[in-house]
N, C-alpha and C. Protein backbone atom coordinates (compact mmCIF):
# COMPACT_ATOMS: atom_id res chain seq x y z
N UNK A 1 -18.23 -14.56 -24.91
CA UNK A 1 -16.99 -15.13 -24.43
C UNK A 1 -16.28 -14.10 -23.56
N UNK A 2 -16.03 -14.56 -22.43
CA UNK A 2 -14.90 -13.58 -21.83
C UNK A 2 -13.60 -13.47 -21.63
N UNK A 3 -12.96 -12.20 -21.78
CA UNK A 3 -11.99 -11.78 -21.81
C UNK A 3 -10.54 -12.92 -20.70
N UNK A 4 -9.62 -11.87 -21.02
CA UNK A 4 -8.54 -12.46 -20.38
C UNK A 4 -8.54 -12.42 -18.66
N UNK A 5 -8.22 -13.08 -18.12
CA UNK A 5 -8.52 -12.56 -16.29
C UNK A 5 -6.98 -12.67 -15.87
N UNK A 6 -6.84 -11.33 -15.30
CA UNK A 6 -5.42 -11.47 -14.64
C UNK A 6 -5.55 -11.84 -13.08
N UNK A 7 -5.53 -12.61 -12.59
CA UNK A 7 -5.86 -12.69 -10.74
C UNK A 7 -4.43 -11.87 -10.06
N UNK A 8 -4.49 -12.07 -8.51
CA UNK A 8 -3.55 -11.58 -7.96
C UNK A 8 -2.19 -12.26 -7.94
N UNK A 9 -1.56 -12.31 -8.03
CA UNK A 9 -0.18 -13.51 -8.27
C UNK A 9 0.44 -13.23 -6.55
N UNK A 10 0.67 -13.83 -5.60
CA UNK A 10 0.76 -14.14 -4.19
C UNK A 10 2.30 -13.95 -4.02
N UNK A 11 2.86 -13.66 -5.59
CA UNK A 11 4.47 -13.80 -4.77
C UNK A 11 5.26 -12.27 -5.25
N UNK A 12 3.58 -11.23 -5.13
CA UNK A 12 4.28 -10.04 -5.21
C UNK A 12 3.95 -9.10 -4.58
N UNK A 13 4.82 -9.03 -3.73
CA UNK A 13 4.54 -8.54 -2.39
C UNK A 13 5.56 -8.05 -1.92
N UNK A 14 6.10 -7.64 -0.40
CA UNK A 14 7.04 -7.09 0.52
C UNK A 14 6.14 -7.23 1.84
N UNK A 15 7.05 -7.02 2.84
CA UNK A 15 6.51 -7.50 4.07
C UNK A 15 7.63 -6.57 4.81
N UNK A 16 7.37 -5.38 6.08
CA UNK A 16 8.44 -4.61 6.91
C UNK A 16 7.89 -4.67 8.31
N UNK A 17 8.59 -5.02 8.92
CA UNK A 17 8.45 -4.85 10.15
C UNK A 17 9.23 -3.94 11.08
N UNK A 18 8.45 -2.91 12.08
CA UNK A 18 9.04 -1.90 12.07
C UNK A 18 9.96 -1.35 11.41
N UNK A 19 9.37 -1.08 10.11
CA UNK A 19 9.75 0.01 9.21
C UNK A 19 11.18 -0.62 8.31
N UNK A 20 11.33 -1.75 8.53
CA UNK A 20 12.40 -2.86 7.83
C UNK A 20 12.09 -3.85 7.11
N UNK A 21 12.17 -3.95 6.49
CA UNK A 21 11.91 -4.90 5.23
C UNK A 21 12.53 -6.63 5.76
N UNK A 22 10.94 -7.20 5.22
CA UNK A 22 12.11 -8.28 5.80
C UNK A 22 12.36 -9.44 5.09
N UNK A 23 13.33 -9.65 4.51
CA UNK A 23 13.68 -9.71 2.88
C UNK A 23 13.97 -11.47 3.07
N UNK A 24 13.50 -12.01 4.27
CA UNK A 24 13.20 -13.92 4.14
C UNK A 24 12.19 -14.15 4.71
N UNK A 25 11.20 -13.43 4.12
CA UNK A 25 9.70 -13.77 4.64
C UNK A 25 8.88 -14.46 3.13
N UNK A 26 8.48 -15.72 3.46
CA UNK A 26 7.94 -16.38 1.85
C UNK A 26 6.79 -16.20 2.26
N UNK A 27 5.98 -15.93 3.49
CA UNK A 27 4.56 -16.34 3.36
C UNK A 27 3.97 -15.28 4.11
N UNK A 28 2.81 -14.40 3.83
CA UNK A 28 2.36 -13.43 4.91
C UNK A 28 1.39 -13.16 4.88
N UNK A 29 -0.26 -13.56 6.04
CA UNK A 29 -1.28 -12.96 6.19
C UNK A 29 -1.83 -12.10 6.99
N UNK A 30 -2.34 -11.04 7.06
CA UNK A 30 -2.94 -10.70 7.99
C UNK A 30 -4.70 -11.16 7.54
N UNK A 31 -5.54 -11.67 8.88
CA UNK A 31 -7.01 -12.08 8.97
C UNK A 31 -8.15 -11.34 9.59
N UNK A 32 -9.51 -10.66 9.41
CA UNK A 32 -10.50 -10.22 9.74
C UNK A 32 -11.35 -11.03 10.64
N UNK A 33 -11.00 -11.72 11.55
CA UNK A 33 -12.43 -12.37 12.28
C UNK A 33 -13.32 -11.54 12.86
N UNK A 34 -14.70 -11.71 12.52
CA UNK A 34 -15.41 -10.67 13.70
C UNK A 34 -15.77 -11.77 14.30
N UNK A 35 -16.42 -10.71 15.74
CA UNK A 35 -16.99 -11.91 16.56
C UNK A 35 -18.76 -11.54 16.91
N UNK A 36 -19.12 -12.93 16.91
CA UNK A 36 -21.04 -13.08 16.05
C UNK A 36 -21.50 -13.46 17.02
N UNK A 37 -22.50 -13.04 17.25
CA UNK A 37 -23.79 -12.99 18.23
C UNK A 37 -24.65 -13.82 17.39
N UNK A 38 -25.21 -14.80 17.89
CA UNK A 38 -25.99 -15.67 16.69
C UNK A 38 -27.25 -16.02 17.82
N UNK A 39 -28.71 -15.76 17.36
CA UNK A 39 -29.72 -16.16 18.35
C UNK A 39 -31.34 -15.74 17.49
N UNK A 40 -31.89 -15.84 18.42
CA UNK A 40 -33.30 -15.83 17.55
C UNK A 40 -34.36 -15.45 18.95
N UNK A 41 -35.32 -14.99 18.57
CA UNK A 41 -36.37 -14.12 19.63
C UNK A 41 -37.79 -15.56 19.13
N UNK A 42 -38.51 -15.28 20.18
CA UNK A 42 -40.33 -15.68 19.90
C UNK A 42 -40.71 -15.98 18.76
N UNK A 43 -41.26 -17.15 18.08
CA UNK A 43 -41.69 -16.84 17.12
C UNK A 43 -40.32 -16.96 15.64
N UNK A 44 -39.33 -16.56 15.83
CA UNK A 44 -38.67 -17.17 14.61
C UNK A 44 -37.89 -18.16 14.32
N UNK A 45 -37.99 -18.44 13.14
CA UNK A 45 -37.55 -19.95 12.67
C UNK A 45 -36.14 -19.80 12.14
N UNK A 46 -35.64 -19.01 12.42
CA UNK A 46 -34.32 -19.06 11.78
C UNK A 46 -33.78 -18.10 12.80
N UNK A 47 -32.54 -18.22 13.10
CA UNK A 47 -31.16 -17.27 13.74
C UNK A 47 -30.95 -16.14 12.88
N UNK A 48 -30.79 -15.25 13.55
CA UNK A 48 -29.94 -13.63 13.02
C UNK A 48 -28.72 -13.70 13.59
N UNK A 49 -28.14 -13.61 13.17
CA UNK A 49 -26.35 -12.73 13.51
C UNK A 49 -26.39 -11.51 13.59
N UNK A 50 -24.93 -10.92 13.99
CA UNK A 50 -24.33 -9.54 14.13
C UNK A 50 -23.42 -9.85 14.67
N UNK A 51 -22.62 -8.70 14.14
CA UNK A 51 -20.89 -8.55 14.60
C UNK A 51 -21.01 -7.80 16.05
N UNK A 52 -20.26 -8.18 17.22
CA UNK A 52 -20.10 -7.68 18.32
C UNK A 52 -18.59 -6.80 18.55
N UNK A 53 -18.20 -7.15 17.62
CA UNK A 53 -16.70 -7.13 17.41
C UNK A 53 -15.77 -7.57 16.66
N UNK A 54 -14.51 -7.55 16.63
CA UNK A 54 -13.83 -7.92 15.85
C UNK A 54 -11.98 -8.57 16.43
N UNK A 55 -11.41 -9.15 15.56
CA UNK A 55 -10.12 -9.29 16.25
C UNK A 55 -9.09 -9.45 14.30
N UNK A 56 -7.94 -9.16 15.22
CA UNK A 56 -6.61 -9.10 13.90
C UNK A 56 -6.32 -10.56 13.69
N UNK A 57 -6.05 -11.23 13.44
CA UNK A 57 -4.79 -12.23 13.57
C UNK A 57 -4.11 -12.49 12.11
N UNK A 58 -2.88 -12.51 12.22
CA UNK A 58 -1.58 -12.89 11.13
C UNK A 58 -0.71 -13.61 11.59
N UNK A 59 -0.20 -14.04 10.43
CA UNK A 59 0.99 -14.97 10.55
C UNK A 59 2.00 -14.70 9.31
N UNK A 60 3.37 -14.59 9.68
CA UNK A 60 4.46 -14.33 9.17
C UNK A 60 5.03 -15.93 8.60
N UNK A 61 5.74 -16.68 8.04
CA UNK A 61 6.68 -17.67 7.68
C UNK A 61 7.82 -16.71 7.42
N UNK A 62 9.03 -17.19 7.68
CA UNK A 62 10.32 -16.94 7.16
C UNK A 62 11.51 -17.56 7.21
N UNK A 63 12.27 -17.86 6.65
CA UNK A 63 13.64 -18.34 6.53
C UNK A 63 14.36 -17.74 7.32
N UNK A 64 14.80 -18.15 8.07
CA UNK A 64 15.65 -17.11 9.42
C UNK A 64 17.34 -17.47 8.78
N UNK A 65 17.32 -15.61 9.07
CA UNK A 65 18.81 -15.63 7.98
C UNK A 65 19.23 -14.45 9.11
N UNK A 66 18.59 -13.94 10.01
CA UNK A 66 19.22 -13.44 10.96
C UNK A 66 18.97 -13.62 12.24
N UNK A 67 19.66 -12.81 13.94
CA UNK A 67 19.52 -13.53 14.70
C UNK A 67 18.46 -12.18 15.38
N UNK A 68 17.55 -11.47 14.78
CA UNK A 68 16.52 -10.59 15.11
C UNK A 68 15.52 -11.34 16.05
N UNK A 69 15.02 -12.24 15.94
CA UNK A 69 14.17 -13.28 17.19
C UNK A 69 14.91 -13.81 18.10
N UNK A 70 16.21 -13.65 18.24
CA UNK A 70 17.01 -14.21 19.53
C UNK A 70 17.14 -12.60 20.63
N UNK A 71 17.06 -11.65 19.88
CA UNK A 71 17.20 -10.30 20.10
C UNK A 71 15.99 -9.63 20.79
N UNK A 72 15.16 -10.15 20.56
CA UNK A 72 13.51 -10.01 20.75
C UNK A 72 13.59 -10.42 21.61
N UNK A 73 13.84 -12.23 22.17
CA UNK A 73 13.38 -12.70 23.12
C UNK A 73 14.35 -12.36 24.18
N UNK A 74 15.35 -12.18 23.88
CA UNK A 74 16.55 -11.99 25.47
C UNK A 74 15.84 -10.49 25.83
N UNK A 75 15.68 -9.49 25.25
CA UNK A 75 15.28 -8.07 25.45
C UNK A 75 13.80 -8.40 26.61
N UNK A 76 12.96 -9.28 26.29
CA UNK A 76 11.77 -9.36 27.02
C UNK A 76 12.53 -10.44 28.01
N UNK A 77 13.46 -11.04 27.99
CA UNK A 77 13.65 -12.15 29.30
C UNK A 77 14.68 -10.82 30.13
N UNK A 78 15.13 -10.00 29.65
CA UNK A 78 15.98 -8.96 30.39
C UNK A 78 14.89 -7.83 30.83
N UNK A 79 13.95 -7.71 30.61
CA UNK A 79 13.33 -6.34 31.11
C UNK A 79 11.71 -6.58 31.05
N UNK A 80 11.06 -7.88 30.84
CA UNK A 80 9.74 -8.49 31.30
C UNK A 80 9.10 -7.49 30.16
N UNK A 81 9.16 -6.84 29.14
CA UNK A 81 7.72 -5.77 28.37
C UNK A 81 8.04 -6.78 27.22
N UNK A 82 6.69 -6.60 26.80
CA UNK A 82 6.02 -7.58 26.30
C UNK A 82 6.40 -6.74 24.84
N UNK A 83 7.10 -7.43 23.64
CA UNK A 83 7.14 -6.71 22.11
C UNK A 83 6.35 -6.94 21.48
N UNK A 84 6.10 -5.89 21.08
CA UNK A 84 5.20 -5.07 20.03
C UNK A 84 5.62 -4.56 18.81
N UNK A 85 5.14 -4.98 17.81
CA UNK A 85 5.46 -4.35 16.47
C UNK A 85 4.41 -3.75 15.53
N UNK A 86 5.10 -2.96 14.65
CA UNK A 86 4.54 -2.78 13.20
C UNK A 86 4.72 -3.26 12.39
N UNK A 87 3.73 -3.97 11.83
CA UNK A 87 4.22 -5.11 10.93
C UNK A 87 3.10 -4.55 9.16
N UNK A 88 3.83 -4.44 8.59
CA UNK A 88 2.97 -3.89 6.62
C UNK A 88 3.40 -4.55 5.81
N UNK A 89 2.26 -5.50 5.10
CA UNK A 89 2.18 -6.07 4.01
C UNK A 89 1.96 -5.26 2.46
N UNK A 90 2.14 -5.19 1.84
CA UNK A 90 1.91 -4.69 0.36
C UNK A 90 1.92 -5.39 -0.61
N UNK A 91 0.64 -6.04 -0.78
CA UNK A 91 0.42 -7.09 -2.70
C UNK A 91 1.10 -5.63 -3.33
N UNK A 92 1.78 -6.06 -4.51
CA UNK A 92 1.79 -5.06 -5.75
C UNK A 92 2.08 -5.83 -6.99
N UNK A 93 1.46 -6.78 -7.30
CA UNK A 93 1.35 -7.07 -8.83
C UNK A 93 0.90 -6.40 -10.03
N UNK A 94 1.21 -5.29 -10.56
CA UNK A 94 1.45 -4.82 -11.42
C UNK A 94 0.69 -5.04 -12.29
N UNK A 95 0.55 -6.57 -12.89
CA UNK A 95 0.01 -7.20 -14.20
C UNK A 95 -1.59 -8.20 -13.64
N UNK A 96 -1.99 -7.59 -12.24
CA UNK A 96 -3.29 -8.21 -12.12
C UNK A 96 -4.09 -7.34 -12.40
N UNK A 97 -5.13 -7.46 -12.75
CA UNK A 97 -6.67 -6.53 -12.92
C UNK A 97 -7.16 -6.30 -11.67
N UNK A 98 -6.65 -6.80 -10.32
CA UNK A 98 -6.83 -5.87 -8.98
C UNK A 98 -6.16 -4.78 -9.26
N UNK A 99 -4.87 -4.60 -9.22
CA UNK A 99 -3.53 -3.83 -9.30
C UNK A 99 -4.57 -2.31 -10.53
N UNK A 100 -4.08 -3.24 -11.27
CA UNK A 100 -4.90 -2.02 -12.41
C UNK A 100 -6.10 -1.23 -11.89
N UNK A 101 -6.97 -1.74 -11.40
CA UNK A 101 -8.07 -1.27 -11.35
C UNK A 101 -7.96 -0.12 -9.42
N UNK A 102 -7.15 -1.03 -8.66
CA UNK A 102 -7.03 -0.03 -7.18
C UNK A 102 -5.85 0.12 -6.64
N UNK A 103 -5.17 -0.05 -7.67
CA UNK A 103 -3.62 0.14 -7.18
C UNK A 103 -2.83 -0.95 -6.46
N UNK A 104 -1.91 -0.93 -5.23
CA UNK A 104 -1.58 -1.79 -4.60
C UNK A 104 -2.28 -2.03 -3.52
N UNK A 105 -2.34 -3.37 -3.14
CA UNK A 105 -2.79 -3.39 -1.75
C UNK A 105 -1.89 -3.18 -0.39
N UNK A 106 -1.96 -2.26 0.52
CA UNK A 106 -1.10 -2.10 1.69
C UNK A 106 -2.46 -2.05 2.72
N UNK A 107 -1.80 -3.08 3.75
CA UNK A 107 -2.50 -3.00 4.67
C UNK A 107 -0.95 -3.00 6.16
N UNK A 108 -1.38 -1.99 7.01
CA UNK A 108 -0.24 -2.20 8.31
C UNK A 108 -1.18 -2.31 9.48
N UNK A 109 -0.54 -4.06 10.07
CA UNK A 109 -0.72 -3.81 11.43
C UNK A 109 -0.40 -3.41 12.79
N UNK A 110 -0.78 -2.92 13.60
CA UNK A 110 -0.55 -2.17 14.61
C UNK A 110 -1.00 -2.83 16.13
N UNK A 111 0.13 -2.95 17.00
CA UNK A 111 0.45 -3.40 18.09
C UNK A 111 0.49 -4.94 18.05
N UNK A 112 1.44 -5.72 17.50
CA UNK A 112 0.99 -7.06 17.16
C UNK A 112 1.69 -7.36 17.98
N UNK A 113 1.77 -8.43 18.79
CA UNK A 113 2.45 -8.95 19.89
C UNK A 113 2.22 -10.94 19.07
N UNK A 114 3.48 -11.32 19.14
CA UNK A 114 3.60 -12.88 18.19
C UNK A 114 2.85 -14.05 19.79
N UNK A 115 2.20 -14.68 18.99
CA UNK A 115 1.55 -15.54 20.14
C UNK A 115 1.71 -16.75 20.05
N UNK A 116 2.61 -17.14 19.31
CA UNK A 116 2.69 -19.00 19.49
C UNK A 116 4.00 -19.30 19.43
N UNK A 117 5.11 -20.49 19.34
CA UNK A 117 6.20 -20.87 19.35
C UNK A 117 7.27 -20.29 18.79
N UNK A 118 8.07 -20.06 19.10
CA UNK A 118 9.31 -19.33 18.53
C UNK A 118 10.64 -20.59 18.88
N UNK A 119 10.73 -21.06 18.04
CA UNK A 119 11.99 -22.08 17.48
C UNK A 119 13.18 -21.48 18.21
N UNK A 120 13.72 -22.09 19.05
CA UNK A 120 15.35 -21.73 19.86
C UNK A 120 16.14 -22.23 18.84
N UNK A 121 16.02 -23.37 18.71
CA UNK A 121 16.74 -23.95 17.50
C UNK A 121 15.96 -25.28 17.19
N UNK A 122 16.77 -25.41 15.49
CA UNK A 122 15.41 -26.55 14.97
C UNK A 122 16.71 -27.28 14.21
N UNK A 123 16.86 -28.48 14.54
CA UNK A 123 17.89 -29.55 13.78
C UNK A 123 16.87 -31.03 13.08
N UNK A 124 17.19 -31.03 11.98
CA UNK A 124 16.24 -32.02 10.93
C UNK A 124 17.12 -32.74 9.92
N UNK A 125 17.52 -34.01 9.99
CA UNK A 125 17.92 -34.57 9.00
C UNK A 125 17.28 -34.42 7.49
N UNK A 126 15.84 -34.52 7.45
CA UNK A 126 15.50 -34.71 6.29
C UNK A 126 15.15 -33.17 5.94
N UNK A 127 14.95 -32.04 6.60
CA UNK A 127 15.02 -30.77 6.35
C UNK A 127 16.41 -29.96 5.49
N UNK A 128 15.55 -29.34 4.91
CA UNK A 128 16.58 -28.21 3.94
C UNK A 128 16.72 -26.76 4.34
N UNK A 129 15.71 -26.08 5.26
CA UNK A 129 16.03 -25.03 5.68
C UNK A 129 15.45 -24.51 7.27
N UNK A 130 15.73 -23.63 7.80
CA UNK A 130 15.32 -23.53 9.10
C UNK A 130 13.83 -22.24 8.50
N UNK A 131 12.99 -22.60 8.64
CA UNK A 131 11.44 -21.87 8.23
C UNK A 131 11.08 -21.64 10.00
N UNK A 132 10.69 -20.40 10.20
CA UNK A 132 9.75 -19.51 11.26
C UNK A 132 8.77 -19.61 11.33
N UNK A 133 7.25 -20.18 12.01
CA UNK A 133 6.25 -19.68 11.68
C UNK A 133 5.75 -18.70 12.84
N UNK A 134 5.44 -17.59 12.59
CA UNK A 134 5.33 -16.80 13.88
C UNK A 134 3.76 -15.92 13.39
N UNK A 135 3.25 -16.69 14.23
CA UNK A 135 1.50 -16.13 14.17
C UNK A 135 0.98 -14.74 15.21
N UNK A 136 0.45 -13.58 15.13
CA UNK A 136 0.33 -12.45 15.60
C UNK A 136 -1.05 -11.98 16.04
N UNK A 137 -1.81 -11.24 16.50
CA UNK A 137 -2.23 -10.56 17.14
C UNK A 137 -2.18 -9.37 16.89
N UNK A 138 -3.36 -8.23 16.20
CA UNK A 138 -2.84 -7.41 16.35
C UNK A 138 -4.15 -5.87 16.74
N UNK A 139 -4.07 -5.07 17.43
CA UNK A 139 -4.44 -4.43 18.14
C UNK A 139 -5.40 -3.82 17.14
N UNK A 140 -4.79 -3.21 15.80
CA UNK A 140 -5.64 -2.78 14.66
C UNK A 140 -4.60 -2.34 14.03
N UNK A 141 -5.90 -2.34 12.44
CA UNK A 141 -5.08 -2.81 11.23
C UNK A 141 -5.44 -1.26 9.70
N UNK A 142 -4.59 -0.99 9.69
CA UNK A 142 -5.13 0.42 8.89
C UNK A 142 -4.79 0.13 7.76
């Protein structure tokens, strides 16, 4: 029979972006895609792969409780450079048997530039809160 299993619990965490905490963020991934060479030579019956490369991508959710993305975007509509951040996740559940066994997980990404919609404003009758989803890019991930 086996023992007790503690898994990772998803809602213990922190999330900083450049070096700030950002304390209405509910949801946060950063992703590993590599990119695959898939083909086959003379003679074989099956495809080989290999990684040619690789790419970052994440995505942030948050409750926007400040006006830090209105600040972002006038700064790049006033001076055309494109923002860039540091963006670090940290699991630290304490009471999982990951935690126990390798500590916390911190991973920071580096040069992320946000690549899809950024909400000017969002009005919803049947909505309860104004939620961000801001998906990233990021140069590399240590």
């Amino acid at each position: 029979m086996k023992g007790k299993v503690d898994p990772i619990s998803l809602v213990e965490g922190k999330v900083f972006i450049d070096g700030y905490e950002c304390m209405d963020s509910v949801e946060f991934e950063i992703t590993f895609t590599p990119r695959v060479w898939t083909g086959r030579q003379l003679g074989d019956r099956t495809d080989s792969s290999r990684w040619l490369g690789h790419s970052y991508k994440g995505k942030i959710k948050r409750r926007r409780s400040t006006d830090w993305l209105k600040v972002v975007i006038d700064k790049y509509i006033r001076t055309g450079e494109t923002p860039s951040f540091t963006i670090q996740g940290i699991s630290n559940d304490g009471g999982s048997d990951y935690f126990r066994r390798h500590g916390p997980e911190i991973r920071t990404a580096i040069g992320c530039v946000f690549t899809g919609d950024i909400k000017l404003l969002h009005l919803d009758a049947n909505g309860e809160v104004l939620e961000d989803d801001l998906p990233f890019n990021a140069k590399d991930v240590v």
